[in-house]
Protein backbone atom coordinates (compact mmCIF):
# COMPACT_ATOMS: atom_id res chain seq x y z
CA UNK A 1 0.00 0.00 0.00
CA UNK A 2 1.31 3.68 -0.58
CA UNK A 3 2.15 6.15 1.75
CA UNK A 4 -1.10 7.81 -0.72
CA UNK A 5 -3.53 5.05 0.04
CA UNK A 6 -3.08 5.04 3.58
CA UNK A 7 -3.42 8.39 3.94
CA UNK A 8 -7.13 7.91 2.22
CA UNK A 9 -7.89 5.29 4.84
CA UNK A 10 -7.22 7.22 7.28
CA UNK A 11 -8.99 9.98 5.71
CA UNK A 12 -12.24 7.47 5.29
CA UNK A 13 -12.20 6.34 8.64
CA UNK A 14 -11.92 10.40 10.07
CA UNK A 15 -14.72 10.58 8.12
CA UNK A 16 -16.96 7.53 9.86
CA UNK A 17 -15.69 8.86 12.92
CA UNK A 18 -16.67 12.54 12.74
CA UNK A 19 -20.37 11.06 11.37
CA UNK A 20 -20.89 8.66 14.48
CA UNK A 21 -20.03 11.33 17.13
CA UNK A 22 -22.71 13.93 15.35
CA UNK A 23 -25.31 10.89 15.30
CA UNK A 24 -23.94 10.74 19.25
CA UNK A 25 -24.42 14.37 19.45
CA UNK A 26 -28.48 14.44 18.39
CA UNK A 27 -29.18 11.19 20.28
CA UNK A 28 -27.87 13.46 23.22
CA UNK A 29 -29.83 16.21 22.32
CA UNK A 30 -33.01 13.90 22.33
CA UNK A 31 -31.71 12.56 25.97
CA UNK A 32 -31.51 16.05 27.40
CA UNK A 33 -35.47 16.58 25.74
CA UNK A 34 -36.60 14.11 27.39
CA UNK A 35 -34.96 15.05 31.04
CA UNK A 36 -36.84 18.45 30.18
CA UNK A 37 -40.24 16.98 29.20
CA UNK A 38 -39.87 14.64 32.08
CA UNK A 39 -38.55 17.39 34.49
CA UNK A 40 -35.31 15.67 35.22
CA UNK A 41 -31.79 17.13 36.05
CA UNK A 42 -29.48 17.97 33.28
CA UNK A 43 -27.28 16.22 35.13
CA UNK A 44 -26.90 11.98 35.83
CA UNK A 45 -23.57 11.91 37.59
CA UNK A 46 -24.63 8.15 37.68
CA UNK A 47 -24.97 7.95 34.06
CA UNK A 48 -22.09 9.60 33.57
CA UNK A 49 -19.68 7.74 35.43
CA UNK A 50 -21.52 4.87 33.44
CA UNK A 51 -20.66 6.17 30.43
CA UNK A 52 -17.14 6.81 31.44
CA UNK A 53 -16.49 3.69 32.73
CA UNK A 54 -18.19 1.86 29.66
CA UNK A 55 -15.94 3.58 27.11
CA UNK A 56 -12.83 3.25 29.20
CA UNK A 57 -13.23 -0.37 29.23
CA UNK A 58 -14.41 -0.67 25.35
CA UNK A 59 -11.02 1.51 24.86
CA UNK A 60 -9.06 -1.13 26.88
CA UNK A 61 -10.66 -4.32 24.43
CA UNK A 62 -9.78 -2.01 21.42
């Protein structure tokens, strides 16, 4: 493969990335909707340290 090639790989997969975490970004926007239609804090420190600690250890399998 040429130093060219990989660099459009790379490029692609930027790409995916940058398209999953906007997809991330509305879903989050729908979860903080909800809290307000439901009259919930804008804040789950339980969630969050969920969410922390589920990514950390998807990072360490990766």
């Amino acid at each position: 493969m040429t130093l060219l090639e990989v660099r459009n790989e790379i490029l692609g997969i930027d790409t995916e990335i940058i398209k999953l975490i906007k997809k991330r970004l509305a879903c989050a926007d729908k979860v903080a909707a909800a809290k307000r239609e439901e009259g919930g804090s804008p804040v789950d420190a339980v969630q969050r340290e969920k969410v922390l600690k589920r990514s950390y250890e998807m990072a360490k399998m990766a």
